[in-house]
C-alpha atoms as a PDB file:
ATOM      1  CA  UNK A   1      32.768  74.275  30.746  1.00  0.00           C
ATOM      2  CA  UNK A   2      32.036  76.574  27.405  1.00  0.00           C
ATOM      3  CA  UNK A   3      29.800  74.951  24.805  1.00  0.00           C
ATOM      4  CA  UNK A   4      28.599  72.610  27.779  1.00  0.00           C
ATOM      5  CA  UNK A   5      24.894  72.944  28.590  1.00  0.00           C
ATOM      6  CA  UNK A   6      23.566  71.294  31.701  1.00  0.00           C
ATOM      7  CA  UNK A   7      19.593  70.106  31.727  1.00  0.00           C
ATOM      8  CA  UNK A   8      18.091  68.667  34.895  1.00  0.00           C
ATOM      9  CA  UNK A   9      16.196  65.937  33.598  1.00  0.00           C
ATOM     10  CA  UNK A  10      14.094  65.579  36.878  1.00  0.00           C
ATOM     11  CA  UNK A  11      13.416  69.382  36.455  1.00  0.00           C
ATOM     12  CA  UNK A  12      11.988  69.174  33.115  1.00  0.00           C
ATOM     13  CA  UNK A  13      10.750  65.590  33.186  1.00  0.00           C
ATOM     14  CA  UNK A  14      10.202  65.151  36.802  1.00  0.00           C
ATOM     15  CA  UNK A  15       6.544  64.373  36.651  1.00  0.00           C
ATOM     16  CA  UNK A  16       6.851  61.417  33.765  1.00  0.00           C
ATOM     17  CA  UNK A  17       9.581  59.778  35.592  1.00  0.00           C
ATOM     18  CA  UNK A  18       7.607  59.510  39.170  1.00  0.00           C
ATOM     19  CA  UNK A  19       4.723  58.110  36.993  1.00  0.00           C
ATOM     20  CA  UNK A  20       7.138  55.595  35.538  1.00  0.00           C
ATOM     21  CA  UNK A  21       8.655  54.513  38.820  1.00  0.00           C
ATOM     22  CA  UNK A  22       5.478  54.878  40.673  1.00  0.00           C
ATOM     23  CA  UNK A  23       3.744  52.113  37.770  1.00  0.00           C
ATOM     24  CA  UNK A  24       6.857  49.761  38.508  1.00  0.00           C
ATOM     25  CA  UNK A  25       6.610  49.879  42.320  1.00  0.00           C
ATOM     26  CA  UNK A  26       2.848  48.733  41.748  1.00  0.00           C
ATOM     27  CA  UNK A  27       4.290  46.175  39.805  1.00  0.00           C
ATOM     28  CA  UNK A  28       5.913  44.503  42.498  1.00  0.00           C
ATOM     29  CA  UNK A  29       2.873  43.181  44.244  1.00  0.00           C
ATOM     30  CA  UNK A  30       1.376  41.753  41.125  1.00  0.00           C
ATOM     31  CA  UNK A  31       4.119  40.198  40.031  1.00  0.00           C
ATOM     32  CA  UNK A  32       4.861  38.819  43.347  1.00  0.00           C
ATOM     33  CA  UNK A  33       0.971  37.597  43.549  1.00  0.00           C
ATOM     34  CA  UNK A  34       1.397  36.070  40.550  1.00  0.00           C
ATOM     35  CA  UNK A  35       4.354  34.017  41.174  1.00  0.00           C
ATOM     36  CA  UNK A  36       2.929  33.035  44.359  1.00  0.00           C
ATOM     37  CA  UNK A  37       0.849  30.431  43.252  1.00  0.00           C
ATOM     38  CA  UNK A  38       3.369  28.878  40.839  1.00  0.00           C
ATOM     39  CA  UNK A  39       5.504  28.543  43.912  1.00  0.00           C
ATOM     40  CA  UNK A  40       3.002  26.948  45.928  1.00  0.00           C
ATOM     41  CA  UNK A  41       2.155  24.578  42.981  1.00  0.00           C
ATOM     42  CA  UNK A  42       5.769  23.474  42.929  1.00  0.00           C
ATOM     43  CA  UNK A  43       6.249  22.869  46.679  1.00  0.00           C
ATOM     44  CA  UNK A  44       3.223  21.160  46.736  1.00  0.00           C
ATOM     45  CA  UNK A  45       4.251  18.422  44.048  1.00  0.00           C
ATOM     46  CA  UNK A  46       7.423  18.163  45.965  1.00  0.00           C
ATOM     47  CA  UNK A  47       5.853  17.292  48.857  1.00  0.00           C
ATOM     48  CA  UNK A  48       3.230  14.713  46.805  1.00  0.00           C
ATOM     49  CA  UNK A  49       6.024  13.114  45.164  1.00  0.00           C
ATOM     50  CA  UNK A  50       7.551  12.502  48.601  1.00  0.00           C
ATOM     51  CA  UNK A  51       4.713  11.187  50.045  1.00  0.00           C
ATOM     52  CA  UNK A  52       4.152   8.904  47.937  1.00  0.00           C
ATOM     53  CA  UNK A  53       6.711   6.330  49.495  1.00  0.00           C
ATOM     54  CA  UNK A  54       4.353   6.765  52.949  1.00  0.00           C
ATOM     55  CA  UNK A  55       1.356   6.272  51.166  1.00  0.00           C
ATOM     56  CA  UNK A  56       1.522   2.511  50.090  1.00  0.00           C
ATOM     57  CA  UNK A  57       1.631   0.299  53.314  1.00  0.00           C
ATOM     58  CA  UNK A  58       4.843  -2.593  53.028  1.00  0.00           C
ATOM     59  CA  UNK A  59       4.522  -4.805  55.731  1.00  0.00           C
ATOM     60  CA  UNK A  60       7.549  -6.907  57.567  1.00  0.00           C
ATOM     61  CA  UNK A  61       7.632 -10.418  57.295  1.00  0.00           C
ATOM     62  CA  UNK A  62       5.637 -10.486  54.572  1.00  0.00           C
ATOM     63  CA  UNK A  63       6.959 -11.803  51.423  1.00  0.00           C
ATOM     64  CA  UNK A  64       6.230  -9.784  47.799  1.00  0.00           C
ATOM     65  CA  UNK A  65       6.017 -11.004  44.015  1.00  0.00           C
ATOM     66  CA  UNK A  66       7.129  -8.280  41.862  1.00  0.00           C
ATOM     67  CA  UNK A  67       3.503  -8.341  40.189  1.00  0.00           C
ATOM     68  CA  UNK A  68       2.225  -6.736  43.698  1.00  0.00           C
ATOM     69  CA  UNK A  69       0.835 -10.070  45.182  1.00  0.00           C
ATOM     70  CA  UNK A  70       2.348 -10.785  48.691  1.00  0.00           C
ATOM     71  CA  UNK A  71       2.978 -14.705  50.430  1.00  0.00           C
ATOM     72  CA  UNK A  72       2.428 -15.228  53.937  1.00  0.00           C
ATOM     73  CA  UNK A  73       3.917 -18.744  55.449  1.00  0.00           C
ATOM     74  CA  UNK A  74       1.718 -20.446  57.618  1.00  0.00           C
ATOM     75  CA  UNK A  75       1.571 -23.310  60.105  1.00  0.00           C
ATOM     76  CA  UNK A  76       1.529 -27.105  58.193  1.00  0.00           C
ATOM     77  CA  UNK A  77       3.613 -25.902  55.496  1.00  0.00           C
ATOM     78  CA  UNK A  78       0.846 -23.807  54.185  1.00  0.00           C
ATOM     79  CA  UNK A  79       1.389 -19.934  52.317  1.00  0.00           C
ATOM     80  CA  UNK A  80      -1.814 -17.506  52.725  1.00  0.00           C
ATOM     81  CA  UNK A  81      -1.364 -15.382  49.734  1.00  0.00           C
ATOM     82  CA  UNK A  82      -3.291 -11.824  49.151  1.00  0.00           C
ATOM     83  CA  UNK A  83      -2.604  -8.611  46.531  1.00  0.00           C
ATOM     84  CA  UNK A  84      -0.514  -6.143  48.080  1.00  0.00           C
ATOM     85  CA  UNK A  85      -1.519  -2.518  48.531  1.00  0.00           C
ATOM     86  CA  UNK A  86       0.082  -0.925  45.921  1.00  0.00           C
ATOM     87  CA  UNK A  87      -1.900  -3.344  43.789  1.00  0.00           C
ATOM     88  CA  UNK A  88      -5.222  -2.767  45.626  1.00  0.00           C
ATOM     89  CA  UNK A  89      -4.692   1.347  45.202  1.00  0.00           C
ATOM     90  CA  UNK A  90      -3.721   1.133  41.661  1.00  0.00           C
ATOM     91  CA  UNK A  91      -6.759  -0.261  40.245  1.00  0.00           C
ATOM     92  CA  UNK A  92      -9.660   0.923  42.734  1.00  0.00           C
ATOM     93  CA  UNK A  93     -12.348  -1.060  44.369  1.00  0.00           C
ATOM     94  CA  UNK A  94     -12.899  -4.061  42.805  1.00  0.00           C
ATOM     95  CA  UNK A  95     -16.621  -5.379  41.931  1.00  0.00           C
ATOM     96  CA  UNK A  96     -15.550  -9.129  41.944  1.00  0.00           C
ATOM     97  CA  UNK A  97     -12.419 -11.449  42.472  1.00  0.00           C
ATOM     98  CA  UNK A  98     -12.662 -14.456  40.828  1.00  0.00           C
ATOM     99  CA  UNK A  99     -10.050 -17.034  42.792  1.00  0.00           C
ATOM    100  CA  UNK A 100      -9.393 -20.470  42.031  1.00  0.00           C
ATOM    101  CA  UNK A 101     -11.280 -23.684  43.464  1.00  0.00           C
ATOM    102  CA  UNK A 102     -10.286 -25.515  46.259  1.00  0.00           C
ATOM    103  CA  UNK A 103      -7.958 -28.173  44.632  1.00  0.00           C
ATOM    104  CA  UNK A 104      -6.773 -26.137  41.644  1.00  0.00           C
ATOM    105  CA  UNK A 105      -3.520 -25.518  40.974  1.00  0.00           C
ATOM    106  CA  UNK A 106      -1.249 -22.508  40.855  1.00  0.00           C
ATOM    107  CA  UNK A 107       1.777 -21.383  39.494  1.00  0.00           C
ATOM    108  CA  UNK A 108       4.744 -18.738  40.383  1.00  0.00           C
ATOM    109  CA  UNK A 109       5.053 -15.937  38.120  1.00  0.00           C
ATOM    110  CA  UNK A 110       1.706 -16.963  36.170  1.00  0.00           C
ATOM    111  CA  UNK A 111      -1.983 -15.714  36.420  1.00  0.00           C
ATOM    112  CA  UNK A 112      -3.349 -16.913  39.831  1.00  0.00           C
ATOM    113  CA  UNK A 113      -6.781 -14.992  40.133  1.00  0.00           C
ATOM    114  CA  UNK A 114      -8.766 -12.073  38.266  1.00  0.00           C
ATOM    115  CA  UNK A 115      -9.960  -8.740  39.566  1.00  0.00           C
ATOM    116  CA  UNK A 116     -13.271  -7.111  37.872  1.00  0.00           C
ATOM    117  CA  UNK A 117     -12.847  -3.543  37.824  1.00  0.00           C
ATOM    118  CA  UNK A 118     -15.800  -1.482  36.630  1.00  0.00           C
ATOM    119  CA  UNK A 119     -15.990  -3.220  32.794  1.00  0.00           C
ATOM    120  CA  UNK A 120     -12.541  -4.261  32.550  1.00  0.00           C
ATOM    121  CA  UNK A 121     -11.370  -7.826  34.213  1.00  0.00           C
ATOM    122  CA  UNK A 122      -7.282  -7.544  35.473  1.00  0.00           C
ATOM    123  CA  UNK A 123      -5.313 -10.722  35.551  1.00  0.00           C
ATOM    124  CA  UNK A 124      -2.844 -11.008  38.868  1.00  0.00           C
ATOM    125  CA  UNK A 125       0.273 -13.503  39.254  1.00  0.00           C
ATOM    126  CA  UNK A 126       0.154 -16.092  41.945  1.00  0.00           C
ATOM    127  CA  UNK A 127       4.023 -15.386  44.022  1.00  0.00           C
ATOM    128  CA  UNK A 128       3.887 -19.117  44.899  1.00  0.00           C
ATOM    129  CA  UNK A 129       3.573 -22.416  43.021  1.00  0.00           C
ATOM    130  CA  UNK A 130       1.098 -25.323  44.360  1.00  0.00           C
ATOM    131  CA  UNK A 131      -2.204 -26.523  45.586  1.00  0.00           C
ATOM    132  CA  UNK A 132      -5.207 -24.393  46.385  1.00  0.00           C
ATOM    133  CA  UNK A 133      -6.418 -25.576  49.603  1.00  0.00           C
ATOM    134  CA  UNK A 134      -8.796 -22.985  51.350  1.00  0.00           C
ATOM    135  CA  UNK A 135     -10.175 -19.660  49.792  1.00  0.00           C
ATOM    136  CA  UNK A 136     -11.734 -16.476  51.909  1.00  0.00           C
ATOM    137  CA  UNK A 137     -15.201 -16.595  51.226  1.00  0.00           C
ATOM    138  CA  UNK A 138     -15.047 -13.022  52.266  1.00  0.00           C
ATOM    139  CA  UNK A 139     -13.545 -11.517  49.507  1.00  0.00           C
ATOM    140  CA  UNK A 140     -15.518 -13.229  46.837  1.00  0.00           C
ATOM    141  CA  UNK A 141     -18.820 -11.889  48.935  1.00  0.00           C
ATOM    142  CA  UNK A 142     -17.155  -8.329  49.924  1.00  0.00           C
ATOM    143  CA  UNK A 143     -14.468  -7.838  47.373  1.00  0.00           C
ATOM    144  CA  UNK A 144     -14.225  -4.100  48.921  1.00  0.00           C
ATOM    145  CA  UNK A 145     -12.182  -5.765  52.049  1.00  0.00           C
ATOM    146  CA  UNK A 146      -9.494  -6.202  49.361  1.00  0.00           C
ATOM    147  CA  UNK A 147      -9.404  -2.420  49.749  1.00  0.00           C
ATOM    148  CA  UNK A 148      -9.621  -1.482  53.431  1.00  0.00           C
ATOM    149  CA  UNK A 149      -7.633  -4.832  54.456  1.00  0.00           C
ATOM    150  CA  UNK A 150      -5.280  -6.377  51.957  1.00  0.00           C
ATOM    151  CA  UNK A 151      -2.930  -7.895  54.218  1.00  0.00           C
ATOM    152  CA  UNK A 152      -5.623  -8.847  56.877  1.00  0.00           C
ATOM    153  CA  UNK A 153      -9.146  -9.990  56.186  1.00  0.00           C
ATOM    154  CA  UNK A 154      -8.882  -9.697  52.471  1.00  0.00           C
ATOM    155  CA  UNK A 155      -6.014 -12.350  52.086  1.00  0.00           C
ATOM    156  CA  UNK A 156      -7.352 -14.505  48.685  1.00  0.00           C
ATOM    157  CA  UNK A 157      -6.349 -18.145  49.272  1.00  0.00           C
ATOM    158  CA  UNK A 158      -4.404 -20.895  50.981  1.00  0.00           C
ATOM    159  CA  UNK A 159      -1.995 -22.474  49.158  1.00  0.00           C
ATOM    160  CA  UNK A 160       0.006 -25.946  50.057  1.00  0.00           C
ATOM    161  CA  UNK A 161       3.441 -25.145  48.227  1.00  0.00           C
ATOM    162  CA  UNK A 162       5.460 -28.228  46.206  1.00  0.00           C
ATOM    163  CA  UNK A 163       8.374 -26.565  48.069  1.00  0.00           C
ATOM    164  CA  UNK A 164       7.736 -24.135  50.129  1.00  0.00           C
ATOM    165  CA  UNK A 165      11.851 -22.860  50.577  1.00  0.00           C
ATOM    166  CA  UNK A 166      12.160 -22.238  46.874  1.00  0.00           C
ATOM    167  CA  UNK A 167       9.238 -20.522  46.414  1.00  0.00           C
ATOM    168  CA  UNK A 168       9.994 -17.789  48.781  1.00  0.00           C
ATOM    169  CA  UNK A 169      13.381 -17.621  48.184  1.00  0.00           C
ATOM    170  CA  UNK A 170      12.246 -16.254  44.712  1.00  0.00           C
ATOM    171  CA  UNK A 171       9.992 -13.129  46.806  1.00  0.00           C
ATOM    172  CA  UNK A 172      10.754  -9.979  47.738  1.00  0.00           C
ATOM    173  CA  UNK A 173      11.141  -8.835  51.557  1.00  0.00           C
ATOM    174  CA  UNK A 174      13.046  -6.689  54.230  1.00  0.00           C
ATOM    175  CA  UNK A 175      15.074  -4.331  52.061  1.00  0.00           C
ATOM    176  CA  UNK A 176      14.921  -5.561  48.620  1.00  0.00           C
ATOM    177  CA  UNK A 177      11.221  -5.431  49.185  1.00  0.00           C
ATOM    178  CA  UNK A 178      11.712  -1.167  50.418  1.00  0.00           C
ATOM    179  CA  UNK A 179      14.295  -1.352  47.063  1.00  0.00           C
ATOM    180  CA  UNK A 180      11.885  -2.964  44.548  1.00  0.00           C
ATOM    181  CA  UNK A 181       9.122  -0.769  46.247  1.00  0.00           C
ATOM    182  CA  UNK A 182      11.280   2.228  45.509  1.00  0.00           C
ATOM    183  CA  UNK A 183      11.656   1.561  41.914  1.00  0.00           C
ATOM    184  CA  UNK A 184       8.166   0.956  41.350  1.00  0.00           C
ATOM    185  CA  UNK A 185       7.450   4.457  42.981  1.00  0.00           C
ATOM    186  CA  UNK A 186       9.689   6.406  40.512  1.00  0.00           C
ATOM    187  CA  UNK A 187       7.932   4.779  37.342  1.00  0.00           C
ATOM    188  CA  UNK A 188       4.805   5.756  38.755  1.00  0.00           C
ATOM    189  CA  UNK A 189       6.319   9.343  39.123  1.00  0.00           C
ATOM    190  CA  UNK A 190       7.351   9.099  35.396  1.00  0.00           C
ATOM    191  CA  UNK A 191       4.182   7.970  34.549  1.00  0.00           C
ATOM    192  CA  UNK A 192       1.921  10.496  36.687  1.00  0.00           C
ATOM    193  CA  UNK A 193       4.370  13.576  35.688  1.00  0.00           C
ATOM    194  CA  UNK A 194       2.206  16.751  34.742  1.00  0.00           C
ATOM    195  CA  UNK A 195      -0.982  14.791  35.469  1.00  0.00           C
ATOM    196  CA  UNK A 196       0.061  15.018  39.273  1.00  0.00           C
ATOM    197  CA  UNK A 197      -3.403  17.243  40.053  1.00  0.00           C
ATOM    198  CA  UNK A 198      -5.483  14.922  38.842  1.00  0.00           C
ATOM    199  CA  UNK A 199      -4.560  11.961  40.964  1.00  0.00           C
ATOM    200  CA  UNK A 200      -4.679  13.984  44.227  1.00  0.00           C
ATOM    201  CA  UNK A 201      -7.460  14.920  46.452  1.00  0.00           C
ATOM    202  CA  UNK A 202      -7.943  18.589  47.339  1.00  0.00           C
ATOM    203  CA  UNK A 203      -4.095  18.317  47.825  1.00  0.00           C
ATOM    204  CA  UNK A 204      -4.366  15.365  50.173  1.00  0.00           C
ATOM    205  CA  UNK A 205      -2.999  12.183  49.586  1.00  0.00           C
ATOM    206  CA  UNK A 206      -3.769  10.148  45.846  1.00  0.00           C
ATOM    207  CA  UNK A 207      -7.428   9.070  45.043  1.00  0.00           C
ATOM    208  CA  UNK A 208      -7.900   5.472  44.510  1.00  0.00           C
ATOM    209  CA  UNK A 209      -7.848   3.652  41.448  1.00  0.00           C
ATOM    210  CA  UNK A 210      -4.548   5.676  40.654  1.00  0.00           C
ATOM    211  CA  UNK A 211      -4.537   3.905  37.242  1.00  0.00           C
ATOM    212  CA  UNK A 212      -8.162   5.171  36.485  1.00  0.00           C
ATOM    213  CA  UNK A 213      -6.688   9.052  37.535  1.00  0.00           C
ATOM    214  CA  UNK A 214      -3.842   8.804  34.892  1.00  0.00           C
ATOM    215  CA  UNK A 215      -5.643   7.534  32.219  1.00  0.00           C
ATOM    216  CA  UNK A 216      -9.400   7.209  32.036  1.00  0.00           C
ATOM    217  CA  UNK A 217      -9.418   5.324  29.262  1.00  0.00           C
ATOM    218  CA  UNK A 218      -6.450   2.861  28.757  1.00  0.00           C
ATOM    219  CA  UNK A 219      -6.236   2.819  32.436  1.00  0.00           C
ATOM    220  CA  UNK A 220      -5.899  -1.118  32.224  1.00  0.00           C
ATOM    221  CA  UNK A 221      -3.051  -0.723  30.407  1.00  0.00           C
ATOM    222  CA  UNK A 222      -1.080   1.008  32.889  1.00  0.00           C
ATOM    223  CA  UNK A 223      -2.596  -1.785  35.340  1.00  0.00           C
ATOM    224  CA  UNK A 224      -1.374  -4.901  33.561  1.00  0.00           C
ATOM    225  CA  UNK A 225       1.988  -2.713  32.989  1.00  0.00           C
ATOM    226  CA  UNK A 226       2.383  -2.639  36.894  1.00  0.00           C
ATOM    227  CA  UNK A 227       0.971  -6.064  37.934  1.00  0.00           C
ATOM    228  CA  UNK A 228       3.005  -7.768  35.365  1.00  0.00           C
ATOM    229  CA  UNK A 229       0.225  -9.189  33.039  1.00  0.00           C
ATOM    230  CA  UNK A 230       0.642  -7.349  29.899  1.00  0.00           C
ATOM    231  CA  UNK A 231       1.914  -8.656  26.487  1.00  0.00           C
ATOM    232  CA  UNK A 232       5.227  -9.839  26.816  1.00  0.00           C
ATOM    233  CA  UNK A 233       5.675  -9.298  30.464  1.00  0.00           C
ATOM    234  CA  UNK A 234       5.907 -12.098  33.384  1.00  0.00           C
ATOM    235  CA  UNK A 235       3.908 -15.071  33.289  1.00  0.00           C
END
């Protein structure tokens, strides 16, 4: 066509535009490296957060207080009563329980017996109303069983109910229990959020004292928030 010039740009450019496209095809694997571990960071808090619900043991025919104590009926009209493990993984190994004397009295829904935690001393709600009659000498001499056996050998006391019927029938168990557990599990998402790393060992399952992980300092806060016993809540 007249007045029409044609230029081969690959001709008179050729050598810039291979550098260009060479520089973006090594691009590629560096980007793709790069990515990699952002993907692998994602899958893996996918995977935490699903865990999580496998993590904290929930016995059957067990009964549960909402502050994470549990009820166990007995023979002679009798309730063993223990923490349960959420409670026992939230704030670590204890250093002491301090439980109630033979004879003393308990109440639902109010303060029941103490943990001491490192410095810090957090108040637990008895799930059933009455008389202490027995305590485990166990845990007051090994409070660590708390940790490896809540529902076993570190039970707390032995309670004689006023009446035993309407005291469970105000617990948790079978699938409200899995329900209530449920709930508790996605505050405890909300709460861990972008501090997921820290409450994980080398990508394993969470560390103990889940609590202490989130928050090093007000971590007994977020404690009494769980079990219950801060201002304003139960009890």
């Amino acid at each position: 066509m007249e007045g029409f010039t044609y230029v081969d740009l690959f001709a008179t450019k050729g050598p810039e535009y291979l550098l260009v496209i060479g520089f973006l095809l090594m691009l590629i694997p560096f980007w793709r490296m790069l990515r990699a571990p952002a993907e692998a960071g994602l899958r893996r808090v996918r995977e935490a957060m699903t865990s999580l619900a496998d993590w904290f043991f929930l016995p059957e025919g067990v009964y549960y207080h909402q502050g994470h104590s549990w009820a166990l009926p007995q023979e002679g009209n009798l309730v063993k009563v223990g923490i349960d493990d959420f409670a026992q993984k939230l704030v670590g190994k204890p250093r002491e329980v301090y439980i109630p004397t033979v004879g003393s009295k308990v109440e639902q829904g109010e303060v029941g017996w103490k943990l001491g935690v490192d410095s810090k001393t957090i108040e637990m709600l008895s799930p059933v109303s009455g008389e202490v009659v027995a305590i485990n000498k166990r845990a007051l001499e090994d409070p660590e069983v708390l940790t490896r056996d809540p529902y076993g050998e570190g039970w707390l006391m032995m309670v004689k109910p006023h009446n035993i019927k309407a005291n469970i029938k105000n617990l948790l168990s079978g699938r409200l229990a899995s329900a209530w557990m449920e709930a508790t599990l996605d505050r405890l998402r909300e709460r861990m959020g972008g501090e997921l790393g820290l409450v994980y060992q080398d990508g394993g399952l969470p560390v103990s004292g889940l609590a202490k992980a989130l928050s090093p300092e007000e971590w007994d806060k977020i404690a009494r928030e769980f079990l219950l016993t801060e201002e304003g809540g139960e009890g």
